[in-house]
N, C-alpha and C. Protein backbone atom coordinates (compact mmCIF):
# COMPACT_ATOMS: atom_id res chain seq x y z
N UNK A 1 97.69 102.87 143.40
CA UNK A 1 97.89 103.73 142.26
C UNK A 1 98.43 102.91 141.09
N UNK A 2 97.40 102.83 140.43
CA UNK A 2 98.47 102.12 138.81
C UNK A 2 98.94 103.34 138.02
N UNK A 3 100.01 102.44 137.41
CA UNK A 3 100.78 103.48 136.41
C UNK A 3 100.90 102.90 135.01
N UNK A 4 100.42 103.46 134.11
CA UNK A 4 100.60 102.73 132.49
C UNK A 4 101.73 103.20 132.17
N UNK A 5 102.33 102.12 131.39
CA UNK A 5 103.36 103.31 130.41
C UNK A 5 103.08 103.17 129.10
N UNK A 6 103.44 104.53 128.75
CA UNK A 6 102.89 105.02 127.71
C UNK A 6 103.80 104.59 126.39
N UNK A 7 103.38 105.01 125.30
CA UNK A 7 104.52 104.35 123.87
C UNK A 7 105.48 104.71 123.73
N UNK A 8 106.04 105.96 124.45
CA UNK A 8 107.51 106.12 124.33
C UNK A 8 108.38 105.62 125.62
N UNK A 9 107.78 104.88 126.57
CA UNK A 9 108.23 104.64 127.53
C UNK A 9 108.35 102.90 127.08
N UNK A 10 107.30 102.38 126.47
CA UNK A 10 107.47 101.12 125.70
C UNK A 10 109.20 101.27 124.79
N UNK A 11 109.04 102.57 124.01
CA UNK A 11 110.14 102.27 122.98
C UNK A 11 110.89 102.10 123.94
N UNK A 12 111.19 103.08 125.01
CA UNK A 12 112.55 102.94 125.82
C UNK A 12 113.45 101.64 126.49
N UNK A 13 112.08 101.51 127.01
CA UNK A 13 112.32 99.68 127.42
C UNK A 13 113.06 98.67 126.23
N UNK A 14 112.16 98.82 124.75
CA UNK A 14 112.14 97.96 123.71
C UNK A 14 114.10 98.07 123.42
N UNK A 15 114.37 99.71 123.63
CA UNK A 15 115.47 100.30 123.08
C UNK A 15 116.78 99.51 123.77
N UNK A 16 116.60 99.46 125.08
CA UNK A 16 117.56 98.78 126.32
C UNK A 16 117.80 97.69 126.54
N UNK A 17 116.50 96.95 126.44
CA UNK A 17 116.66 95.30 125.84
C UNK A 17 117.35 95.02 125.11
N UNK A 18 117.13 95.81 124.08
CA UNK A 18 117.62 95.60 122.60
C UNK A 18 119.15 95.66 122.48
N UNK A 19 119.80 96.78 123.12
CA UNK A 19 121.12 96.82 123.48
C UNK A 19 121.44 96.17 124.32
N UNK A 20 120.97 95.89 125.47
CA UNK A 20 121.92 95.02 126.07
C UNK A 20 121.82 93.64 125.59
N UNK A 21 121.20 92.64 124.40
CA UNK A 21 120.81 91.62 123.67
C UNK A 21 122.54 92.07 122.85
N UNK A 22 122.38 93.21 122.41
CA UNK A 22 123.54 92.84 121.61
C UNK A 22 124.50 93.94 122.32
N UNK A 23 124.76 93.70 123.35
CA UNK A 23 126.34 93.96 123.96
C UNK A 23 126.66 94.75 124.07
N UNK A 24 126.54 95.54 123.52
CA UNK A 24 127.25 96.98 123.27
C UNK A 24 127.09 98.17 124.13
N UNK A 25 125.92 97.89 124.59
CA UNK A 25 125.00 99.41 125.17
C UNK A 25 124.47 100.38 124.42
N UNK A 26 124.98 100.50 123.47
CA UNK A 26 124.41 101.99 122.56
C UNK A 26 123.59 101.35 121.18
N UNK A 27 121.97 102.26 121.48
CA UNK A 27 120.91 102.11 120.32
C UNK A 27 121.56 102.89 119.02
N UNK A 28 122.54 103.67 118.74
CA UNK A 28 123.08 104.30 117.69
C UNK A 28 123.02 103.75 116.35
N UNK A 29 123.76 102.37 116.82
CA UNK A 29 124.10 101.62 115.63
C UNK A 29 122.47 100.83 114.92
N UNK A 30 121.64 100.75 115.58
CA UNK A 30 120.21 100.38 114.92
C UNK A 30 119.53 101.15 114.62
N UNK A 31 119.39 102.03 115.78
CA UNK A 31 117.89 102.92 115.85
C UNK A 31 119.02 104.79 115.25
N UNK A 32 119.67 105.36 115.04
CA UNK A 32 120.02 106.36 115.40
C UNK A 32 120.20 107.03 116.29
N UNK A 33 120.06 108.51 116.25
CA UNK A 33 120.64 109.32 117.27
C UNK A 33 119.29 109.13 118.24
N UNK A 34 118.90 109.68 119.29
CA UNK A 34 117.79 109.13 120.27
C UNK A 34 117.93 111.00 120.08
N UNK A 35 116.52 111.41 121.25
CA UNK A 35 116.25 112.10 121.48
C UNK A 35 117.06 112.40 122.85
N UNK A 36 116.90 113.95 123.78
CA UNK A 36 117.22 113.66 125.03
C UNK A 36 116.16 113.30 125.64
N UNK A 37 114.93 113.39 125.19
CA UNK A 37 113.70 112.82 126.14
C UNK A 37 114.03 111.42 126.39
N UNK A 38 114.16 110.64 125.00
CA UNK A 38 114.15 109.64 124.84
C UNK A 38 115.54 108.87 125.65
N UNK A 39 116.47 109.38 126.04
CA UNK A 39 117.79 109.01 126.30
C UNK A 39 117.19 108.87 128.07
N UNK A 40 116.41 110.28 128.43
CA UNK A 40 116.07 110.08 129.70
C UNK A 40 115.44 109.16 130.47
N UNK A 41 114.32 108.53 129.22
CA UNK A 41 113.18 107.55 129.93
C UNK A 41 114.66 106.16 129.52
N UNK A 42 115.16 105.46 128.49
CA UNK A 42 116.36 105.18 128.97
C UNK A 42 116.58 105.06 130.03
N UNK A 43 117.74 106.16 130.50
CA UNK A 43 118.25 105.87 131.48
C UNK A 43 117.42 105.46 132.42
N UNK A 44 116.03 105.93 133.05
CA UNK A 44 115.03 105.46 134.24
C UNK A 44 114.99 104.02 133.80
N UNK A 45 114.84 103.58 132.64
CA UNK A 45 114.31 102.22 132.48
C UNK A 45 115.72 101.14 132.39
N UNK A 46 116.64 101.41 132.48
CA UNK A 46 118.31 100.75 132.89
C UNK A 46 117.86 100.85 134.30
N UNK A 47 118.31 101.93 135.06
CA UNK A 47 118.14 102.12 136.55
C UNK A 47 117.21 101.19 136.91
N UNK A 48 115.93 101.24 136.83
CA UNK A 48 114.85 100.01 136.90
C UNK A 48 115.55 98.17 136.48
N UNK A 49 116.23 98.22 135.60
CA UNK A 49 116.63 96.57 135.44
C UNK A 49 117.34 96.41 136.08
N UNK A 50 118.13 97.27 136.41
CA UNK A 50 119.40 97.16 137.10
C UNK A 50 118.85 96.71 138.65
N UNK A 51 118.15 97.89 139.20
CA UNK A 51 117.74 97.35 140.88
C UNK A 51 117.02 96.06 140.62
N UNK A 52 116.19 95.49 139.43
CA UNK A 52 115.58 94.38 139.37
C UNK A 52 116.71 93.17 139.59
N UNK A 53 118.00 93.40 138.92
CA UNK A 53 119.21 92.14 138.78
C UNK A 53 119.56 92.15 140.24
N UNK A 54 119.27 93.16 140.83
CA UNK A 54 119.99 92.93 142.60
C UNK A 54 119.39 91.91 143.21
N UNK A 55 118.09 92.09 142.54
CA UNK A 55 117.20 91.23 143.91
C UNK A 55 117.65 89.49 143.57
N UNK A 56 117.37 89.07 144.90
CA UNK A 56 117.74 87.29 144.54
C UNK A 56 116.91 86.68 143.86
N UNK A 57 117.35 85.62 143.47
CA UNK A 57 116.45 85.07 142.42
C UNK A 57 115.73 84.31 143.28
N UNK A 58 114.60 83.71 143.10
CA UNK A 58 113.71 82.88 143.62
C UNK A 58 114.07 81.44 143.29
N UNK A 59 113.66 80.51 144.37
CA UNK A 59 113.76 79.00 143.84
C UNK A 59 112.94 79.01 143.40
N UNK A 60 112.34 78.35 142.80
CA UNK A 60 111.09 77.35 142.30
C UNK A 60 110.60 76.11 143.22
N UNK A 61 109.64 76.19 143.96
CA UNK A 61 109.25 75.23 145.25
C UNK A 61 109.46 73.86 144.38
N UNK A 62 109.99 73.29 145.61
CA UNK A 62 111.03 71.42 145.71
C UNK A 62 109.61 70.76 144.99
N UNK A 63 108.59 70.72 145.26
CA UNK A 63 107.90 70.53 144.77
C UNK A 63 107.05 70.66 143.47
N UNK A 64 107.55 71.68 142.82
CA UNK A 64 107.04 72.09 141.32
C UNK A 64 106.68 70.93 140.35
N UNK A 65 107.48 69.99 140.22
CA UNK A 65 106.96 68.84 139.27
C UNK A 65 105.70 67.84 139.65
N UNK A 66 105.72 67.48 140.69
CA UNK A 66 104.76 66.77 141.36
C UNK A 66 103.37 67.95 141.22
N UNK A 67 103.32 69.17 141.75
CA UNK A 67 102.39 69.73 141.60
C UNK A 67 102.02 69.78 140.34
N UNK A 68 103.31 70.18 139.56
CA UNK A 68 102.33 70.21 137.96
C UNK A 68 102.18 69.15 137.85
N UNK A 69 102.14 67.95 137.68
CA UNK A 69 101.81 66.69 137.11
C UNK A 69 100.42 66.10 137.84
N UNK A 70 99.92 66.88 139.38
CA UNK A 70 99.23 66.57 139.90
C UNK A 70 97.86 67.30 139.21
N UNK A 71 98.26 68.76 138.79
CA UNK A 71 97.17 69.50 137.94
C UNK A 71 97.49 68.84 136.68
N UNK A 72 98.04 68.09 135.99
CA UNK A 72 98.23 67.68 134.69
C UNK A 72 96.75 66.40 134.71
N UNK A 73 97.34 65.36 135.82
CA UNK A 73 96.20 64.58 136.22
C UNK A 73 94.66 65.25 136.16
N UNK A 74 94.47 65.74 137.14
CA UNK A 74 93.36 66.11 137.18
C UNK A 74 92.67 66.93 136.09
N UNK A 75 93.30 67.76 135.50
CA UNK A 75 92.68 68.19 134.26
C UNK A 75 92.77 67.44 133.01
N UNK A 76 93.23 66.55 133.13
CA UNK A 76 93.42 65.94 131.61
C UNK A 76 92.44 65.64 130.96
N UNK A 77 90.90 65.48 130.84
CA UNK A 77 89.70 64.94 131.03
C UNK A 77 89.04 66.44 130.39
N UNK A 78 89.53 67.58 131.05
CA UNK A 78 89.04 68.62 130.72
C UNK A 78 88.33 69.36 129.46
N UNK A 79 88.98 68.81 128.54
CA UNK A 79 89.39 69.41 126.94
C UNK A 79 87.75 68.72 126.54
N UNK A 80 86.91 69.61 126.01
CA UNK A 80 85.68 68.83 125.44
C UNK A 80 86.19 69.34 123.83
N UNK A 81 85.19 68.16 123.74
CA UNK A 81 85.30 67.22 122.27
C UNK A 81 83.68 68.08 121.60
N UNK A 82 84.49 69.27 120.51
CA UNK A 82 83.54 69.32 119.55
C UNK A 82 82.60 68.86 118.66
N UNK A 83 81.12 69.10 118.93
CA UNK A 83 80.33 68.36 118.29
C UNK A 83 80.60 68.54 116.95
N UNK A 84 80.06 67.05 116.03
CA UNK A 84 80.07 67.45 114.70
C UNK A 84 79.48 68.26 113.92
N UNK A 85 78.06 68.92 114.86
CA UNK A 85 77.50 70.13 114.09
C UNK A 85 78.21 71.35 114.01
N UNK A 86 79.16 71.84 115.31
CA UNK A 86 79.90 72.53 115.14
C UNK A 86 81.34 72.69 114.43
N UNK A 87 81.84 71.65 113.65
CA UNK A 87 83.08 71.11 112.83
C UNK A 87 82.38 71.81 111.80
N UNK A 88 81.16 71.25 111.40
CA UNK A 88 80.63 71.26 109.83
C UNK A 88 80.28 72.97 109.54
N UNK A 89 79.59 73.43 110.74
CA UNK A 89 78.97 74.60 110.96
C UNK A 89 80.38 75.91 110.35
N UNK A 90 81.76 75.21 110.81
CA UNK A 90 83.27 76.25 110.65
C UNK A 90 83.41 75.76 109.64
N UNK A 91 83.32 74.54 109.02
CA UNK A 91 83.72 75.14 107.71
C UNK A 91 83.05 74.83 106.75
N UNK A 92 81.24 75.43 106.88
CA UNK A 92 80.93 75.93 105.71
C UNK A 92 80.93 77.48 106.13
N UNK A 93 81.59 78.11 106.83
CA UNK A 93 81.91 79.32 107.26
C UNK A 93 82.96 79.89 106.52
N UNK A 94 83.83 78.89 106.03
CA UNK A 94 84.76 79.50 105.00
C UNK A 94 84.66 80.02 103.59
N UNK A 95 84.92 80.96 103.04
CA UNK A 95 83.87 81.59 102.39
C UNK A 95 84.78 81.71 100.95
N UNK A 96 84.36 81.19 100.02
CA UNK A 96 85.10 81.41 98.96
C UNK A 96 84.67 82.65 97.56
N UNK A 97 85.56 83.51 97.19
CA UNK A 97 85.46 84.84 96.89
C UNK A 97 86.46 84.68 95.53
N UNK A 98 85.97 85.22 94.56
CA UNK A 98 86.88 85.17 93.30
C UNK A 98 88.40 84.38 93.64
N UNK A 99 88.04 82.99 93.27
CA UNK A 99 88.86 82.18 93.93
C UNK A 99 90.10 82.17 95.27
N UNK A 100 89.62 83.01 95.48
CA UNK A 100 90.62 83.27 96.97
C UNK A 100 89.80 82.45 98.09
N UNK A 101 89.66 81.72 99.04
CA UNK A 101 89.41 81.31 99.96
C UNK A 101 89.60 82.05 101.48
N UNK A 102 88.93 82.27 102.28
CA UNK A 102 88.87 82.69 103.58
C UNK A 102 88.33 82.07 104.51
N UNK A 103 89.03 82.14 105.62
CA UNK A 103 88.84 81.37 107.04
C UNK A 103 88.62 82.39 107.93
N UNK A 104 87.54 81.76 108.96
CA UNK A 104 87.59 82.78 110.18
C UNK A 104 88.54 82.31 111.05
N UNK A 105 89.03 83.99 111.49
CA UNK A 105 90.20 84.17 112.25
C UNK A 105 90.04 83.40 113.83
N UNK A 106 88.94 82.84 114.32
CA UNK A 106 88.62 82.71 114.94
C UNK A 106 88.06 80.54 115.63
């Protein structure tokens, strides 16, 4: 079963972070008064970080550097090298418009 959450369940999260970043606990002083809906998904989404801080933290396997450096090796080679038709091709793609200039976003 997946579960999305929805945009006020985003704010809630955004809201709790946000306070506990700055200490205090209470969204009052930024955001205003909250709703009680809003206070409720809150509280579920504290309750949720909270059982998350119980759990132990994980090592990171003894091995982590060696492995990355072993995929660092092997891919390094990876990265292809744009032809020059395609360099030239982007930027006569940039398009100039009552002197304003534009680039693709892309």
């Amino acid at each position: 079963m997946k579960v999305k959450l929805s945009t006020d369940d985003r704010c809630a999260i955004d809201l709790v972070l946000e306070a506990r970043a700055e200490g205090n606990g209470s969204v009052e002083s930024c955001f205003g008064k909250s709703t009680a809906t809003l206070q409720k998904r809150m509280r579920a989404v504290d309750k949720v970080l909270g059982a998350l801080s119980q759990m132990p933290a994980q090592e990171p396997p003894a091995n982590l550097v060696a492995k990355t450096m072993k995929y660092i090796r092997k891919h390094q080679h990876d990265v292809a090298i744009a032809p020059a038709a395609v360099i030239d091709a982007n930027r006569r793609a940039n398009v100039t418009h009552h002197g304003m200039s534009f680039r693709p976003l892309h």
